[in-house]
PDB file of N, CA and C in Angstrom:
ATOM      1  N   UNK A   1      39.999   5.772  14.988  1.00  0.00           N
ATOM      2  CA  UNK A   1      39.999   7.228  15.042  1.00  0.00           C
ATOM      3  C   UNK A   1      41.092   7.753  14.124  1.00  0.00           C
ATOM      4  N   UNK A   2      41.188   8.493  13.746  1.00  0.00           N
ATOM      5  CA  UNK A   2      41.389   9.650  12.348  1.00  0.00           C
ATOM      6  C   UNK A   2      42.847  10.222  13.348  1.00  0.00           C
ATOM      7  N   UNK A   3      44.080  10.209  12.358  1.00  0.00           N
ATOM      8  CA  UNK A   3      45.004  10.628  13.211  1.00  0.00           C
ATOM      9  C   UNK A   3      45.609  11.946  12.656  1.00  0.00           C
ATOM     10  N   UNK A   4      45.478  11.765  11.303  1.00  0.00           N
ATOM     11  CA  UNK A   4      46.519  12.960  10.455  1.00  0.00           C
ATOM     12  C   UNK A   4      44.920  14.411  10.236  1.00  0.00           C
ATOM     13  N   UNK A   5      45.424  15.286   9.485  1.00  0.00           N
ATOM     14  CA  UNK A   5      44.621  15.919   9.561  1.00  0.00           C
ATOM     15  C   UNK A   5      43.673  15.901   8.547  1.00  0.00           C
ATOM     16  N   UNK A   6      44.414  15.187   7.652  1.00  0.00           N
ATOM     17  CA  UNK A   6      43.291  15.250   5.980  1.00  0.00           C
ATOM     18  C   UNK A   6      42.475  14.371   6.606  1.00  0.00           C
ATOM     19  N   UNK A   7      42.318  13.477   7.832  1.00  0.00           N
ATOM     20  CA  UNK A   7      41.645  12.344   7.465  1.00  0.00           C
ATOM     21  C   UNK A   7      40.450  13.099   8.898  1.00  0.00           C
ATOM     22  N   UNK A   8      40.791  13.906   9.196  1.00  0.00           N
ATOM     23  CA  UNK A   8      40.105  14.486  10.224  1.00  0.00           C
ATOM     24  C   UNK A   8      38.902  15.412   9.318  1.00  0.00           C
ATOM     25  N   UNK A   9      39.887  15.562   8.463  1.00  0.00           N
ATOM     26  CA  UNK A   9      38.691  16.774   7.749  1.00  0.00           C
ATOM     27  C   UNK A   9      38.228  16.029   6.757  1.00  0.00           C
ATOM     28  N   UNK A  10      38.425  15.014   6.406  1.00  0.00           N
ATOM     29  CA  UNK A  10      37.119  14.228   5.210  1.00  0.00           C
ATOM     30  C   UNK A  10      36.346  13.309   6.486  1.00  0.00           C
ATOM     31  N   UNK A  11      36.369  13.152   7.336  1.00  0.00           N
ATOM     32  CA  UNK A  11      35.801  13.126   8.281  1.00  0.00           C
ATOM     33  C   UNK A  11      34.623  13.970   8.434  1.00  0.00           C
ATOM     34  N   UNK A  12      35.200  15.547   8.749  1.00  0.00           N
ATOM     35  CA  UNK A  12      33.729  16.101   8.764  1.00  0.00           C
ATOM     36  C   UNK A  12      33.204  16.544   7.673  1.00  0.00           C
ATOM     37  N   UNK A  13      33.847  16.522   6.626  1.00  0.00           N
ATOM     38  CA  UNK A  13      32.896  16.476   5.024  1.00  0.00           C
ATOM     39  C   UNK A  13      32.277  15.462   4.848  1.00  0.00           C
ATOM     40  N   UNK A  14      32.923  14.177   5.114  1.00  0.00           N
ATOM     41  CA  UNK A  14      31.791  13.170   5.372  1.00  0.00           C
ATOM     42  C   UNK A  14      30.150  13.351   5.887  1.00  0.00           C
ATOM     43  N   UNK A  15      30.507  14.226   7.372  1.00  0.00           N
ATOM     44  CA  UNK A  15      29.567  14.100   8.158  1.00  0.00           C
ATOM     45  C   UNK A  15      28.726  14.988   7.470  1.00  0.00           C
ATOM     46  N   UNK A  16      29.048  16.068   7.051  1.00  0.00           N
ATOM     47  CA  UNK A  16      28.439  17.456   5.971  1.00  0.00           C
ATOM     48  C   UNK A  16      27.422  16.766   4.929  1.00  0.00           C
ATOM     49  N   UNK A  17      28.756  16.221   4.301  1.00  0.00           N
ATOM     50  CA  UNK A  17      27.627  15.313   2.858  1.00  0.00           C
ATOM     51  C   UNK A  17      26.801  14.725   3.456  1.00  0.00           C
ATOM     52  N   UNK A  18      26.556  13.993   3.985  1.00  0.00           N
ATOM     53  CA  UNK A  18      25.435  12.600   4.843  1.00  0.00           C
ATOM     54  C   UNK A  18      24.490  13.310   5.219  1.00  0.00           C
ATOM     55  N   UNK A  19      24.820  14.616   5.875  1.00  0.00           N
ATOM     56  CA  UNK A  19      23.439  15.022   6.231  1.00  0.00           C
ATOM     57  C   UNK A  19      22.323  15.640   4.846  1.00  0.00           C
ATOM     58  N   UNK A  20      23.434  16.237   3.893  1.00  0.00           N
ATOM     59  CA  UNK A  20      23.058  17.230   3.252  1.00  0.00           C
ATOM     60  C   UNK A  20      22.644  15.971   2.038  1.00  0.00           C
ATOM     61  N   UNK A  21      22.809  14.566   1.688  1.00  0.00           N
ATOM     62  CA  UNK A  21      22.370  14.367   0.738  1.00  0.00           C
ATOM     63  C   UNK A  21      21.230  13.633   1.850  1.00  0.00           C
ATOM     64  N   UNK A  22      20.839  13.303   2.817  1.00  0.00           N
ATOM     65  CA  UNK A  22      19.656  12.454   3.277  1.00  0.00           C
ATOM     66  C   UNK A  22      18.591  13.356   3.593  1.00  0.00           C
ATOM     67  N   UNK A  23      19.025  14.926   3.817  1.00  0.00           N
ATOM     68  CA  UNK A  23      17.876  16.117   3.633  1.00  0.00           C
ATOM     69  C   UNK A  23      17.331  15.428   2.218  1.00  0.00           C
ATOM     70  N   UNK A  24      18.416  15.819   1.289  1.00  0.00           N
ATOM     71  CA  UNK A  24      17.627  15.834  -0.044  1.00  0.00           C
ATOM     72  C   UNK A  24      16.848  14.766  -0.434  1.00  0.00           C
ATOM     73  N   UNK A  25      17.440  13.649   0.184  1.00  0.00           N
ATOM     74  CA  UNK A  25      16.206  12.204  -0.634  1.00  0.00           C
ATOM     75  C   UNK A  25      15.085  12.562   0.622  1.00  0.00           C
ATOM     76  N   UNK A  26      15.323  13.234   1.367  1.00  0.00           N
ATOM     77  CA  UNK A  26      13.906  13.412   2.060  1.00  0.00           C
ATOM     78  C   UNK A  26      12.972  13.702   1.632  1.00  0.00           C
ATOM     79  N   UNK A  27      13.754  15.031   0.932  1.00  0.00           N
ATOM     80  CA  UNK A  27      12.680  15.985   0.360  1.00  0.00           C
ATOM     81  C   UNK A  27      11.667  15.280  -0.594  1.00  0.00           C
ATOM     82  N   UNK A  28      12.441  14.531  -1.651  1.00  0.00           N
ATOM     83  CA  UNK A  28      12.156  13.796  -2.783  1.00  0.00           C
ATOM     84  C   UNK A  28      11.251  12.678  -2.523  1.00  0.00           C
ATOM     85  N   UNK A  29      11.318  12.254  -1.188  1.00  0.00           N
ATOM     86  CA  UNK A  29      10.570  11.244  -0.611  1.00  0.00           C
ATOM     87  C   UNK A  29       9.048  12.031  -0.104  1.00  0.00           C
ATOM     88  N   UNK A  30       9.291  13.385   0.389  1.00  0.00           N
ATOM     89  CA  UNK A  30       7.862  13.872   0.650  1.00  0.00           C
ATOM     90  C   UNK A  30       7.348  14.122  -0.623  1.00  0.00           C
ATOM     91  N   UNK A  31       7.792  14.827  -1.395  1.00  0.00           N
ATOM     92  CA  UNK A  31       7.256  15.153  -2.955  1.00  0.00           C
ATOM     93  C   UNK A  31       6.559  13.811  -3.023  1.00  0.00           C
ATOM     94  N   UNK A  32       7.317  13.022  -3.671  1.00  0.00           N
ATOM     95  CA  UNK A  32       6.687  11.626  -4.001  1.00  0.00           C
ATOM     96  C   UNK A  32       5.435  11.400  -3.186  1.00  0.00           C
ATOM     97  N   UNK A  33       5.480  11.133  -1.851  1.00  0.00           N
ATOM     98  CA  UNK A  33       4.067  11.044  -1.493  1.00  0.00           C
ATOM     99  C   UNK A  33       2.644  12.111  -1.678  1.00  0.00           C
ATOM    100  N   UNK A  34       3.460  13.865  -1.888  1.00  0.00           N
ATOM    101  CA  UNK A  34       2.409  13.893  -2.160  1.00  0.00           C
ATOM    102  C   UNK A  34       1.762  13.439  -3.366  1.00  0.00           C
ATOM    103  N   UNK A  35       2.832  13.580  -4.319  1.00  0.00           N
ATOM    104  CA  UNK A  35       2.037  12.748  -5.698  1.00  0.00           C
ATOM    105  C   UNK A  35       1.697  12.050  -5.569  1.00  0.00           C
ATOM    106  N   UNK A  36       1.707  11.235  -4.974  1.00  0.00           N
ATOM    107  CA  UNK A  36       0.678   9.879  -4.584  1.00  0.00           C
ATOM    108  C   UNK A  36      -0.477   9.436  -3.853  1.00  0.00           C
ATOM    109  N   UNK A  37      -0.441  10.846  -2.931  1.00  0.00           N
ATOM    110  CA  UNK A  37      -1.726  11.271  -2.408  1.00  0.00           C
ATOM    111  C   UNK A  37      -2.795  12.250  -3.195  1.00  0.00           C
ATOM    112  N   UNK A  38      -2.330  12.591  -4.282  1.00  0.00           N
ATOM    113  CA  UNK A  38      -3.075  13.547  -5.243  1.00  0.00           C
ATOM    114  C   UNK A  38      -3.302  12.349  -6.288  1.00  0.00           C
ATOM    115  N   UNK A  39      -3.252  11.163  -6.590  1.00  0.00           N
ATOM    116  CA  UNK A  39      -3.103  10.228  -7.418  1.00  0.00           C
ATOM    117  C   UNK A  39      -3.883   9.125  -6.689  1.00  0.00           C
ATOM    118  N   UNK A  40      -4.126   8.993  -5.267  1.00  0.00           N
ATOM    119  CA  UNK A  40      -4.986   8.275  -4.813  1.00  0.00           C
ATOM    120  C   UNK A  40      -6.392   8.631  -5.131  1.00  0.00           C
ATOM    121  N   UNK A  41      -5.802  10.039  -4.360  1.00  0.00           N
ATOM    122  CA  UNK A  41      -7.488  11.225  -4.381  1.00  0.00           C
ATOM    123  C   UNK A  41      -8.323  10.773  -5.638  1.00  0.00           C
ATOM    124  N   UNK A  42      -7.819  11.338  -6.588  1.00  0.00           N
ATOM    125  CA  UNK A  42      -8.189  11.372  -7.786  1.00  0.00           C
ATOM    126  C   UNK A  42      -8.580  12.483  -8.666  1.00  0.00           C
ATOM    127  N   UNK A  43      -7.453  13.143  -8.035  1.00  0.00           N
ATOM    128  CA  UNK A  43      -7.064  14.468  -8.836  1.00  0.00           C
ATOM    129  C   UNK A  43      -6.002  14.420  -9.572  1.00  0.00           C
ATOM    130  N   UNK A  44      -6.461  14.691 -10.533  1.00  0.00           N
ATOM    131  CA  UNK A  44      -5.339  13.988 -11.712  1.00  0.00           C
ATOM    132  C   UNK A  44      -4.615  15.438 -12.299  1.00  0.00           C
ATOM    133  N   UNK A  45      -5.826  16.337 -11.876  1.00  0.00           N
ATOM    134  CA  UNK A  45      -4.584  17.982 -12.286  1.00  0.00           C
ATOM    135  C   UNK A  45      -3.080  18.090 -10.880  1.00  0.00           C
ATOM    136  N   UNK A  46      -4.528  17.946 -10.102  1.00  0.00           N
ATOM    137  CA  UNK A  46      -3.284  18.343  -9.007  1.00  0.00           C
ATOM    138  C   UNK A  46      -1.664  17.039  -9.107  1.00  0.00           C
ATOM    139  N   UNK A  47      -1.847  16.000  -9.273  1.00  0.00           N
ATOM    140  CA  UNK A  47      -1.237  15.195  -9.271  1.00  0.00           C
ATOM    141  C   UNK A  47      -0.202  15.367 -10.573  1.00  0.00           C
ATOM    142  N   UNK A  48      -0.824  15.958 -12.111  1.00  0.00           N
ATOM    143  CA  UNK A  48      -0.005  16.003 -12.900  1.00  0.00           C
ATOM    144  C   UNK A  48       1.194  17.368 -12.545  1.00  0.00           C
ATOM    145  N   UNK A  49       0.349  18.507 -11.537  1.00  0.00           N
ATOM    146  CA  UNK A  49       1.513  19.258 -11.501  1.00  0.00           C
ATOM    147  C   UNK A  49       2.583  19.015 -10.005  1.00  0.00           C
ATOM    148  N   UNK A  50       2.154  18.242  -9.283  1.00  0.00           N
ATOM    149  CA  UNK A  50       3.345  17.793  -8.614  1.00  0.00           C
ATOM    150  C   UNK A  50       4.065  16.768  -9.112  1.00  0.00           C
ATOM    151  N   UNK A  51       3.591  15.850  -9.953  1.00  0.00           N
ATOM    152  CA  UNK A  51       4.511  15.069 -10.841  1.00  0.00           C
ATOM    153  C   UNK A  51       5.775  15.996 -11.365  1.00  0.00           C
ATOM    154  N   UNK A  52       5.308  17.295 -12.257  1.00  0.00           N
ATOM    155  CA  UNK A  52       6.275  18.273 -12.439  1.00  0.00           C
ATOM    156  C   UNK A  52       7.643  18.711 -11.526  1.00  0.00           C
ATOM    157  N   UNK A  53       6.612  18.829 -10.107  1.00  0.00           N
ATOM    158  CA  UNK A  53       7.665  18.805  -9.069  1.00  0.00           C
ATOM    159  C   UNK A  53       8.277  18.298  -8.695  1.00  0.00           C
ATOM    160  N   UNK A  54       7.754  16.926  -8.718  1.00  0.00           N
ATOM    161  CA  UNK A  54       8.918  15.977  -8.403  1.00  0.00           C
ATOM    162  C   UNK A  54      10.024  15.177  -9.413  1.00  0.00           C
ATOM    163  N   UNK A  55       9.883  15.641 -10.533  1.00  0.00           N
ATOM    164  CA  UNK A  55      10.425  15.755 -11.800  1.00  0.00           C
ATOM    165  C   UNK A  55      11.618  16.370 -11.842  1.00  0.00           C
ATOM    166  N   UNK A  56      11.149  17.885 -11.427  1.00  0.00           N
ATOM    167  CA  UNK A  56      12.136  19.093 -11.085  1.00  0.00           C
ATOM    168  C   UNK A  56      13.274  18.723  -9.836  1.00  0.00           C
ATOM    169  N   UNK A  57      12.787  17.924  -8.783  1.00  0.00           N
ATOM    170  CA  UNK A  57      13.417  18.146  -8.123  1.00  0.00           C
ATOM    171  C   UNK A  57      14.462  16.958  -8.502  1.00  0.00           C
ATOM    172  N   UNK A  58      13.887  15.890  -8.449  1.00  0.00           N
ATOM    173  CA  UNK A  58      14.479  14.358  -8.926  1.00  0.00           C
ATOM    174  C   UNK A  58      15.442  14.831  -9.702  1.00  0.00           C
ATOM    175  N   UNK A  59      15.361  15.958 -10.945  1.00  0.00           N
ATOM    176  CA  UNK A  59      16.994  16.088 -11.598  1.00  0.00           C
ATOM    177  C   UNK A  59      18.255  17.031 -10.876  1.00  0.00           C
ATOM    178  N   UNK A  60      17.528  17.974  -9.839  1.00  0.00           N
ATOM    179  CA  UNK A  60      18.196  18.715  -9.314  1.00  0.00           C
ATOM    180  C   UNK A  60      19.362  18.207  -8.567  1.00  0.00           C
ATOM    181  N   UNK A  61      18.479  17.184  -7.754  1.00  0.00           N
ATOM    182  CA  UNK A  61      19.218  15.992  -6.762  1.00  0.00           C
ATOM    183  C   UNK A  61      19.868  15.142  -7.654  1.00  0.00           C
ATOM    184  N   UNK A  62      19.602  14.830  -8.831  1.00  0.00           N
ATOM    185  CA  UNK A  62      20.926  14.177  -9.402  1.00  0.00           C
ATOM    186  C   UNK A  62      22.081  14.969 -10.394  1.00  0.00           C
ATOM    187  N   UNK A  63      21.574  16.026 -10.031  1.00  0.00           N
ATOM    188  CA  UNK A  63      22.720  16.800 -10.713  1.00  0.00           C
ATOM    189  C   UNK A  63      23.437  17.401  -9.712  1.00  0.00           C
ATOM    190  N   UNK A  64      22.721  17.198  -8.484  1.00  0.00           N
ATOM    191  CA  UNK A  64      24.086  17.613  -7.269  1.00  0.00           C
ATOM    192  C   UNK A  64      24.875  16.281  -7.228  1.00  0.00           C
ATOM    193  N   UNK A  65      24.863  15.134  -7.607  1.00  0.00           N
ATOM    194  CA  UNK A  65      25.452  13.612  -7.465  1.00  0.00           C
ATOM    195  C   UNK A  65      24.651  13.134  -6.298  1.00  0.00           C
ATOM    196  N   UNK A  66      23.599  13.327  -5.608  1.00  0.00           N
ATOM    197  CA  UNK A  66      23.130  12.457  -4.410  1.00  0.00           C
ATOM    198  C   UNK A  66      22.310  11.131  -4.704  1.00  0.00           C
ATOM    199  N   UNK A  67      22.145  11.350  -6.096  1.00  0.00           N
ATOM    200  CA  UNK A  67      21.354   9.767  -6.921  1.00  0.00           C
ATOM    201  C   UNK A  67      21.743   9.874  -8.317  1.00  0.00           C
ATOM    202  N   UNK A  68      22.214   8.730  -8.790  1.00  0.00           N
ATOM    203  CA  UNK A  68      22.604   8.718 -10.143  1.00  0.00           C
ATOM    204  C   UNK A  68      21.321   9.664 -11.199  1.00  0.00           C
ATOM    205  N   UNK A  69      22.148   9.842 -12.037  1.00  0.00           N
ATOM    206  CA  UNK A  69      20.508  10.434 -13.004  1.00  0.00           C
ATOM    207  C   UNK A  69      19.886   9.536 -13.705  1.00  0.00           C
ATOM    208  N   UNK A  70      20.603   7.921 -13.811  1.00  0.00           N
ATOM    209  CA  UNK A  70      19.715   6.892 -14.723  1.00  0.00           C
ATOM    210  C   UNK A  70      18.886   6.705 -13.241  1.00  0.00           C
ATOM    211  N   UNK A  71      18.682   6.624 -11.898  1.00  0.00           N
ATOM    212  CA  UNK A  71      17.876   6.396 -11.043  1.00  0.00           C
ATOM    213  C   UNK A  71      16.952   7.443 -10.830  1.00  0.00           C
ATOM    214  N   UNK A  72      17.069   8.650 -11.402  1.00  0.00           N
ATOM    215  CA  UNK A  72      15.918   9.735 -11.003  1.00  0.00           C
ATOM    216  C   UNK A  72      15.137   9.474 -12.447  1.00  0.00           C
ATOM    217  N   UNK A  73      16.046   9.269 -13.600  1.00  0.00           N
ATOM    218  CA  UNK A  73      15.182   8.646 -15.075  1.00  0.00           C
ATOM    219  C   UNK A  73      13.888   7.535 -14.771  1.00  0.00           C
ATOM    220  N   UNK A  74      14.519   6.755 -13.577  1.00  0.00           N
ATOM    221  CA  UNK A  74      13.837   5.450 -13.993  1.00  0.00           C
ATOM    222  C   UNK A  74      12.471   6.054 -12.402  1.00  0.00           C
ATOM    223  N   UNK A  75      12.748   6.943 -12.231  1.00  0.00           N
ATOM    224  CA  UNK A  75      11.617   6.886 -10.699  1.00  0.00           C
ATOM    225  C   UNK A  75      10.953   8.052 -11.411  1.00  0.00           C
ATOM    226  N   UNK A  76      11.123   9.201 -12.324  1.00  0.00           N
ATOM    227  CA  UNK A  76      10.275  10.098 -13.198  1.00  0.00           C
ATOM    228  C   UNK A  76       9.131   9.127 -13.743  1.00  0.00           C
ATOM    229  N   UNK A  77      10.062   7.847 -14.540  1.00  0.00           N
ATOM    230  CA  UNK A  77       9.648   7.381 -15.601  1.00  0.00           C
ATOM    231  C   UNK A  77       8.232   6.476 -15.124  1.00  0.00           C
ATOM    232  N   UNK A  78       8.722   5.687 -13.867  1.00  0.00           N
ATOM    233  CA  UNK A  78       7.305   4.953 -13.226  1.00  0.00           C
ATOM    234  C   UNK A  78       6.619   5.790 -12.516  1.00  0.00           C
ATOM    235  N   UNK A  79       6.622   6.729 -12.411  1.00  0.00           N
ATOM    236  CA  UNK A  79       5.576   7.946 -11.303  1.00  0.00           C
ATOM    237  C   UNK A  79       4.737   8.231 -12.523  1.00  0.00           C
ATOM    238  N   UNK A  80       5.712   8.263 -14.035  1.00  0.00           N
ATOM    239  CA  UNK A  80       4.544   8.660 -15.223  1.00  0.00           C
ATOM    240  C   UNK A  80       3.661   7.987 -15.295  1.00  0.00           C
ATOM    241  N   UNK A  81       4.112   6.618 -15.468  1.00  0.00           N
ATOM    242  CA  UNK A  81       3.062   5.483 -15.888  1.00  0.00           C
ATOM    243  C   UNK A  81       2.131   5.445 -15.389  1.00  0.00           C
ATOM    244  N   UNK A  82       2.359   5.580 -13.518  1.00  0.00           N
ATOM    245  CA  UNK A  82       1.020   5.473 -12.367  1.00  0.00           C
ATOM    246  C   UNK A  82       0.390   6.564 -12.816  1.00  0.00           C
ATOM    247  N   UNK A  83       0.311   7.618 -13.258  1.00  0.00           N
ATOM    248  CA  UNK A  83      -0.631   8.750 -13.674  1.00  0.00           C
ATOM    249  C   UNK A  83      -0.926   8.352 -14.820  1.00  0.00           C
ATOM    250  N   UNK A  84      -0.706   7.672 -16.197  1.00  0.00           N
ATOM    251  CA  UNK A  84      -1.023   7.273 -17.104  1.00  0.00           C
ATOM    252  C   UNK A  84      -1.536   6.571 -16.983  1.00  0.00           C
ATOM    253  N   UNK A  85      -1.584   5.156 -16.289  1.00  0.00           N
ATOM    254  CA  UNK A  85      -2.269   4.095 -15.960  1.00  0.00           C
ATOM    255  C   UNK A  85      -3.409   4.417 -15.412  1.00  0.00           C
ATOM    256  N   UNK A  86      -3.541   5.349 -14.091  1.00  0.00           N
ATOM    257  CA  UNK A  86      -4.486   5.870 -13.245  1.00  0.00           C
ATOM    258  C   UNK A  86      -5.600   6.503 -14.046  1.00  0.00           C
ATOM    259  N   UNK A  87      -4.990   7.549 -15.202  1.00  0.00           N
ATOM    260  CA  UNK A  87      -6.061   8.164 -16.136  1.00  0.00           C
ATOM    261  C   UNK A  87      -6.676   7.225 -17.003  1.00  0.00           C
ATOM    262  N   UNK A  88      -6.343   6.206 -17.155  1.00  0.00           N
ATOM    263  CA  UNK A  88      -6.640   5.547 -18.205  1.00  0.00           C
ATOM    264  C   UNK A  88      -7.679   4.388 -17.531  1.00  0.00           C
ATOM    265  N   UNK A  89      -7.219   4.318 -16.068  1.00  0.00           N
ATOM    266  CA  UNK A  89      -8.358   3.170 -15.812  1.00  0.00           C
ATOM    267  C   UNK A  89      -9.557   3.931 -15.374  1.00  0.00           C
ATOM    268  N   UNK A  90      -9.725   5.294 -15.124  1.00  0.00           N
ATOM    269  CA  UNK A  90     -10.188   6.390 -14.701  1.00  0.00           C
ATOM    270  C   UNK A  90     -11.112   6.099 -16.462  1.00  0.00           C
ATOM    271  N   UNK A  91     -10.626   6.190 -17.287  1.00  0.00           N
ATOM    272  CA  UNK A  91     -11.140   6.521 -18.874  1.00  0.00           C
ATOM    273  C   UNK A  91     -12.074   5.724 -18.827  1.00  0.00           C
ATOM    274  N   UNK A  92     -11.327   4.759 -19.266  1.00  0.00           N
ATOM    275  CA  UNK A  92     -11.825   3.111 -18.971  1.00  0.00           C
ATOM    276  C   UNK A  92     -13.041   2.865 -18.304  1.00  0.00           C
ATOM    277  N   UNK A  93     -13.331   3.298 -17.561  1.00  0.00           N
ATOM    278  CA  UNK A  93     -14.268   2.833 -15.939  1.00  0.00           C
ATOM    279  C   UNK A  93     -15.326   3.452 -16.255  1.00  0.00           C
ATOM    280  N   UNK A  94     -14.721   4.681 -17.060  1.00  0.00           N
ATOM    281  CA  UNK A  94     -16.105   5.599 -17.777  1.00  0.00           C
ATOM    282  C   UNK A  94     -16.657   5.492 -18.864  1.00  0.00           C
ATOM    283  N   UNK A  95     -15.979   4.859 -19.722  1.00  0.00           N
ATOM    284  CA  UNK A  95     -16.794   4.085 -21.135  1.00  0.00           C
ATOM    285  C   UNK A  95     -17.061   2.974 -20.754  1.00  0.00           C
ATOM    286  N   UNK A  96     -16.773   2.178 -19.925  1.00  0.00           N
ATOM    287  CA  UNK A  96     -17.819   1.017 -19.532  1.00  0.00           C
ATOM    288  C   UNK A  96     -19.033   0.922 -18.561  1.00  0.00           C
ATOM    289  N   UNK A  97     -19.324   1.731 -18.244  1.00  0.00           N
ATOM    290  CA  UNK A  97     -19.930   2.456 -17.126  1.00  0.00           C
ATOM    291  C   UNK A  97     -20.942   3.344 -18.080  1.00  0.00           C
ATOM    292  N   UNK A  98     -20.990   3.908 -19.500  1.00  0.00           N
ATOM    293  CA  UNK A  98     -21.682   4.355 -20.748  1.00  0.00           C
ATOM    294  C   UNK A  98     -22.110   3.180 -21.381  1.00  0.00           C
ATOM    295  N   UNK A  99     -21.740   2.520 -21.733  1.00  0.00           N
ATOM    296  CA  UNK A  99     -21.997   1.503 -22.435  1.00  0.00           C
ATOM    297  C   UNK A  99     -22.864   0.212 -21.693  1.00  0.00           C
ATOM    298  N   UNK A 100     -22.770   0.522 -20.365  1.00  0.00           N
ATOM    299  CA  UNK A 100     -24.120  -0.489 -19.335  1.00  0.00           C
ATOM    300  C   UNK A 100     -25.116  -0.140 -19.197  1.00  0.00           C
TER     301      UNK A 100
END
């Protein structure tokens, strides 16, 4: 237990931050699924503009410091691919599917 007073009060800034950065990867964690439920579907509009969103938010949250910004780089960067990949096997599936 915390005896002096600075250590009382980074104590409850502690407790402040913890909540306030595990809201935020929450948030970032629902975003993400829905993009991934608009990316299952196979709605590739709806999916490209919550990609946006979760884009937006992913830098917000690392520009408050709650995730580095090379870690919101690298989780933008593979959420792209799965929509790139997804359209493309989507493409794919349809010129071979012409061509039978």
């Amino acid at each position: 237990m915390a005896h002096s007073l600075s250590a009382k009060k980074r104590i409850r800034q502690n407790i402040k931050n913890r909540a306030r950065n595990r809201a935020r990867k929450v948030q970032v964690k629902d975003q993400i699924k829905g993009f991934t439920a608009a990316l299952t579907g196979g709605d590739f509009a709806k999916a490209e503009t919550e990609l946006r969103q979760v884009a937006r938010r992913l830098d917000k949250v690392a520009t408050k410091g709650t995730i580095h910004k090379n870690t919101a780089a690298r989780k933008r960067s593979r959420l792209a691919r799965r929509l790139n990949a997804a359209r493309a096997a989507k493409a794919g599936a349809g010129t071979t599917a012409a061509k039978a």
